[in-house]
N, C-alpha and C. Protein backbone atom coordinates (compact mmCIF):
# COMPACT_ATOMS: atom_id res chain seq x y z
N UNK A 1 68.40 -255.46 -183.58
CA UNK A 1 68.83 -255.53 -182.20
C UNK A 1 70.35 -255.45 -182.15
N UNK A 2 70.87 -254.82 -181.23
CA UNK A 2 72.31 -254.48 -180.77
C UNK A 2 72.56 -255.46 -180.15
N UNK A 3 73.15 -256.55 -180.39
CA UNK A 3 73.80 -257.53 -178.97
C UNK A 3 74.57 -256.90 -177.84
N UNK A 4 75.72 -256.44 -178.75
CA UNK A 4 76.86 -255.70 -177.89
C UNK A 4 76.90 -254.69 -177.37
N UNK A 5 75.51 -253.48 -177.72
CA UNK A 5 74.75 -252.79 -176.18
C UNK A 5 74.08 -253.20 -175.02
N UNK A 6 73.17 -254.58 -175.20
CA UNK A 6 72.64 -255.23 -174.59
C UNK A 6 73.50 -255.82 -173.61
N UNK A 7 74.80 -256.55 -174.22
CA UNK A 7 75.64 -256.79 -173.09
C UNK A 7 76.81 -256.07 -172.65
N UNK A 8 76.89 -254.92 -173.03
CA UNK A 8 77.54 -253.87 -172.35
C UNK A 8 76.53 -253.75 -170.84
N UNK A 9 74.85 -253.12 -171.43
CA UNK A 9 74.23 -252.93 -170.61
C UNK A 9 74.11 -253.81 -169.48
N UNK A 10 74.06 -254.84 -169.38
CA UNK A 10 74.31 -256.07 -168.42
C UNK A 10 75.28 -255.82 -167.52
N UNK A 11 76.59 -255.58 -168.43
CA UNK A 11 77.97 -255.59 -167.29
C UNK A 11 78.46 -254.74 -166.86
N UNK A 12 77.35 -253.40 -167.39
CA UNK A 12 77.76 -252.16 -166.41
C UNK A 12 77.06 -251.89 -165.54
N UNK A 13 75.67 -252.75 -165.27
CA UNK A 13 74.82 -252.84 -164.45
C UNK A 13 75.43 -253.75 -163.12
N UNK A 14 76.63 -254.76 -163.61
CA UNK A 14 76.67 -255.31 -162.57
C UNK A 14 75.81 -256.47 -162.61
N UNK A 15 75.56 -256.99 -163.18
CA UNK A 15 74.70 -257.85 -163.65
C UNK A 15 75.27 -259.30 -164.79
N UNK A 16 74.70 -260.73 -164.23
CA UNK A 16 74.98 -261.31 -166.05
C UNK A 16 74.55 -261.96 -166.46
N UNK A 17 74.22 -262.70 -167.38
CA UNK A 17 73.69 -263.46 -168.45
C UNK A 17 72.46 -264.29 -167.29
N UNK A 18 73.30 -265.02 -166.55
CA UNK A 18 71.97 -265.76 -165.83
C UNK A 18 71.07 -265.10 -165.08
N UNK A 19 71.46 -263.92 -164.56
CA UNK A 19 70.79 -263.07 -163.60
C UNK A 19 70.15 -262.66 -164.57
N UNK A 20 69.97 -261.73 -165.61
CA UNK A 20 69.43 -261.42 -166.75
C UNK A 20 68.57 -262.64 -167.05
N UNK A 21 68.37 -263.70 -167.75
CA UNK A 21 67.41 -264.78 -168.11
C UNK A 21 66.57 -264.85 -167.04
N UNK A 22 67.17 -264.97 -165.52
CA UNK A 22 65.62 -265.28 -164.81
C UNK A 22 65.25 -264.12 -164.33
N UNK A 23 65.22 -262.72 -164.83
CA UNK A 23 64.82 -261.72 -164.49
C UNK A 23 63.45 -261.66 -165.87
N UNK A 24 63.96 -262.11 -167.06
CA UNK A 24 63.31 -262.17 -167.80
C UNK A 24 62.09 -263.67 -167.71
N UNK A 25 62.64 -264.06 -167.12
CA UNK A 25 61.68 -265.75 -166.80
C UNK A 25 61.82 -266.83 -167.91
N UNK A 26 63.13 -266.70 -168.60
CA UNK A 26 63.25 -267.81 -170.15
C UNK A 26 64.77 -268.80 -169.73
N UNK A 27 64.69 -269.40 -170.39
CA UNK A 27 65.63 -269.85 -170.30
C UNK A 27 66.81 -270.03 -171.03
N UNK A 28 68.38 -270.20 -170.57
CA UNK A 28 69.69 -269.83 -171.52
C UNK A 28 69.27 -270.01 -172.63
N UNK A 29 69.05 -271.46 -173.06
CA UNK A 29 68.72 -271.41 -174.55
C UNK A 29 67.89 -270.33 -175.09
N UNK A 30 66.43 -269.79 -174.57
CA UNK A 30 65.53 -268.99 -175.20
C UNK A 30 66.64 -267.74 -175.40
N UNK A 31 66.91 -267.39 -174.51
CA UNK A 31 68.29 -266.07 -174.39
C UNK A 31 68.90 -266.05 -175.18
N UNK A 32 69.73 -266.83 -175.58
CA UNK A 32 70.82 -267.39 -176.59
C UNK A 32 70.20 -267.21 -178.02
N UNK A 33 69.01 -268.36 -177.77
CA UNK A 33 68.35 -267.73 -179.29
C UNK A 33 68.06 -266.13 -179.90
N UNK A 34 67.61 -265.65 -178.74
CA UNK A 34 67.06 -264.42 -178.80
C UNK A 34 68.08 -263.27 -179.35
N UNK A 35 69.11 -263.78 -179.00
CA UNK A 35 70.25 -262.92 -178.91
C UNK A 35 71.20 -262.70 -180.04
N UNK A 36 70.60 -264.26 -181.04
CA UNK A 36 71.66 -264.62 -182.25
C UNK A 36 70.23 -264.32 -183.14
N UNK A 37 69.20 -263.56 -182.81
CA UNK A 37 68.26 -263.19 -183.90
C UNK A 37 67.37 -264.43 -184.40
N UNK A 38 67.91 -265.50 -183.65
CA UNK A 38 66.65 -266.54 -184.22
C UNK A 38 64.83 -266.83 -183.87
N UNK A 39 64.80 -266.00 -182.87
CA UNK A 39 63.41 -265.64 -182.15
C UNK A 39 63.57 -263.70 -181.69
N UNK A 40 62.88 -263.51 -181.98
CA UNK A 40 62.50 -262.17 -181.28
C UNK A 40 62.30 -261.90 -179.71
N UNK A 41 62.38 -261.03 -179.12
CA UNK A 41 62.51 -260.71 -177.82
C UNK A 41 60.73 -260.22 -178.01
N UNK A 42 59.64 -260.81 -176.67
CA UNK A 42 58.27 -259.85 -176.74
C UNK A 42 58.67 -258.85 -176.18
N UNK A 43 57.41 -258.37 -175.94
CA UNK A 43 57.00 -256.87 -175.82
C UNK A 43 57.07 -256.90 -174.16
N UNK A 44 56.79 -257.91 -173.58
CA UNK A 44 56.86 -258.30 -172.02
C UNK A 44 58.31 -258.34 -171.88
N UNK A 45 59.04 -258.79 -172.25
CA UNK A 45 60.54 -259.75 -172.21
C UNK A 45 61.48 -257.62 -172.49
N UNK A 46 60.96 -256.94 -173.57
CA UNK A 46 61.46 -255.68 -173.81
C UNK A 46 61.19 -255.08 -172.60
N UNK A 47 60.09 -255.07 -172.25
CA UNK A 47 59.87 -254.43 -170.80
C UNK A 47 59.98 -254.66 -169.54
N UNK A 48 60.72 -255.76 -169.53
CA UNK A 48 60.91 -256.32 -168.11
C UNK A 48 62.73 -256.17 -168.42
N UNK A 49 63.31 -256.29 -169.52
CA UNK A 49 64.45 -255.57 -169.89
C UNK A 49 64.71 -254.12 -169.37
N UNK A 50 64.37 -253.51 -169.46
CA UNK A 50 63.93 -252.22 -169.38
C UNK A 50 64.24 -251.63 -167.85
N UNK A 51 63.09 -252.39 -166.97
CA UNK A 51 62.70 -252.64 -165.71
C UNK A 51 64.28 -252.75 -165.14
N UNK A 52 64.77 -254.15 -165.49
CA UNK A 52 65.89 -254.66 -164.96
C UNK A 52 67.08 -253.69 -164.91
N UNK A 53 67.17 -253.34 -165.94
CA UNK A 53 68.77 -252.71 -166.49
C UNK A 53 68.34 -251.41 -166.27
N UNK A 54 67.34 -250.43 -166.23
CA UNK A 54 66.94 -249.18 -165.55
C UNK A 54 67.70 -248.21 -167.19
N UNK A 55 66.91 -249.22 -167.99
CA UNK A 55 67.44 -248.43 -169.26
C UNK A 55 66.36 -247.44 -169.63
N UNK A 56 66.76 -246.00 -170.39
CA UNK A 56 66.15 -245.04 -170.68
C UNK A 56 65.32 -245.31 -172.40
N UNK A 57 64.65 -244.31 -172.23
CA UNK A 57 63.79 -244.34 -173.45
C UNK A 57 65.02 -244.79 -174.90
N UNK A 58 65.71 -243.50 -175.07
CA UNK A 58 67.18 -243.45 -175.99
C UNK A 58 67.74 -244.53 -175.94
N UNK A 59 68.28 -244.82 -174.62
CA UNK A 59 69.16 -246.84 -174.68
C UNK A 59 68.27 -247.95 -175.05
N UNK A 60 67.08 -248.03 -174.49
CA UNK A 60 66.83 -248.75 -175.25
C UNK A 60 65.79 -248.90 -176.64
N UNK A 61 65.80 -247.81 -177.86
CA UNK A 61 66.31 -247.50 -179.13
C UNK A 61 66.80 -248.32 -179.00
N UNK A 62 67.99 -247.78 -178.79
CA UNK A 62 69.25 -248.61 -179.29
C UNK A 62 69.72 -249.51 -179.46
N UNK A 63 69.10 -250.25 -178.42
CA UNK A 63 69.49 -251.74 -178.12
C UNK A 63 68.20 -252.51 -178.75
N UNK A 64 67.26 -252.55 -178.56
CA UNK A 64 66.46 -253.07 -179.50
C UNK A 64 65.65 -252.77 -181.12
N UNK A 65 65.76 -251.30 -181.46
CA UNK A 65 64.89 -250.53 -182.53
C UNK A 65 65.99 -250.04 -183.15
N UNK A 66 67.61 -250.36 -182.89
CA UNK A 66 68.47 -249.43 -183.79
C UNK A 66 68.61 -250.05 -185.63
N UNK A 67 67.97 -250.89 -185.67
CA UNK A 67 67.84 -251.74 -187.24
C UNK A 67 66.47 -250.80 -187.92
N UNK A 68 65.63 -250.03 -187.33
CA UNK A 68 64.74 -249.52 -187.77
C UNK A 68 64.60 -247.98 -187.91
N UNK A 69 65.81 -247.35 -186.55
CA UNK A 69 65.96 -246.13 -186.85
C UNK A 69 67.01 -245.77 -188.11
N UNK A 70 67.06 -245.06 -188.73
CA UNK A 70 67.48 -244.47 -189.82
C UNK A 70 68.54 -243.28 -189.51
C-alpha cells in the first residue's frame, strides 16, 4: 500500500482524514492502523475507497496493489 498516494488522493479531492474514516465507517484508530500496515484495509473498506475518492482502475493499483505489481 502507498500511504502517500492515498493521502495525496484525499487532499486533492478536497477531502480529509475524518471525512475519509466515516465514509469508510471505522474509526481514527482503525485508519491509523490501517495506514501504518498494521491491519489490512477489506475488500468493502477498498471499495467504498474507491466510491469516495472517484479513483480509477490504474490509481487505485497504485494506491493499494503497488507492493504486488512488478
Amino acid at each position: 500500500m502507498d500511504v502517500n498516494k492515498l493521502k495525496y488522493y484525499i487532499a486533492d479531492r478536497g477531502e480529509s482524514l475524518s471525512t475519509y474514516e466515516r465514509a469508510l465507517g471505522i474509526s481514527k484508530t482503525a485508519l491509523y492502523r490501517k495506514m501504518r500496515g498494521q491491519t489490512e484495509f477489506t475488500r468493502d473498506e477498498i471499495e467504498k475507497t474507491i466510491r469516495f475518492l472517484r479513483l480509477s482502475e490504474a490509481d487505485t493499483i497504485s494506491v493499494f496493489f503497488n507492493d504486488v505489481v512488478s
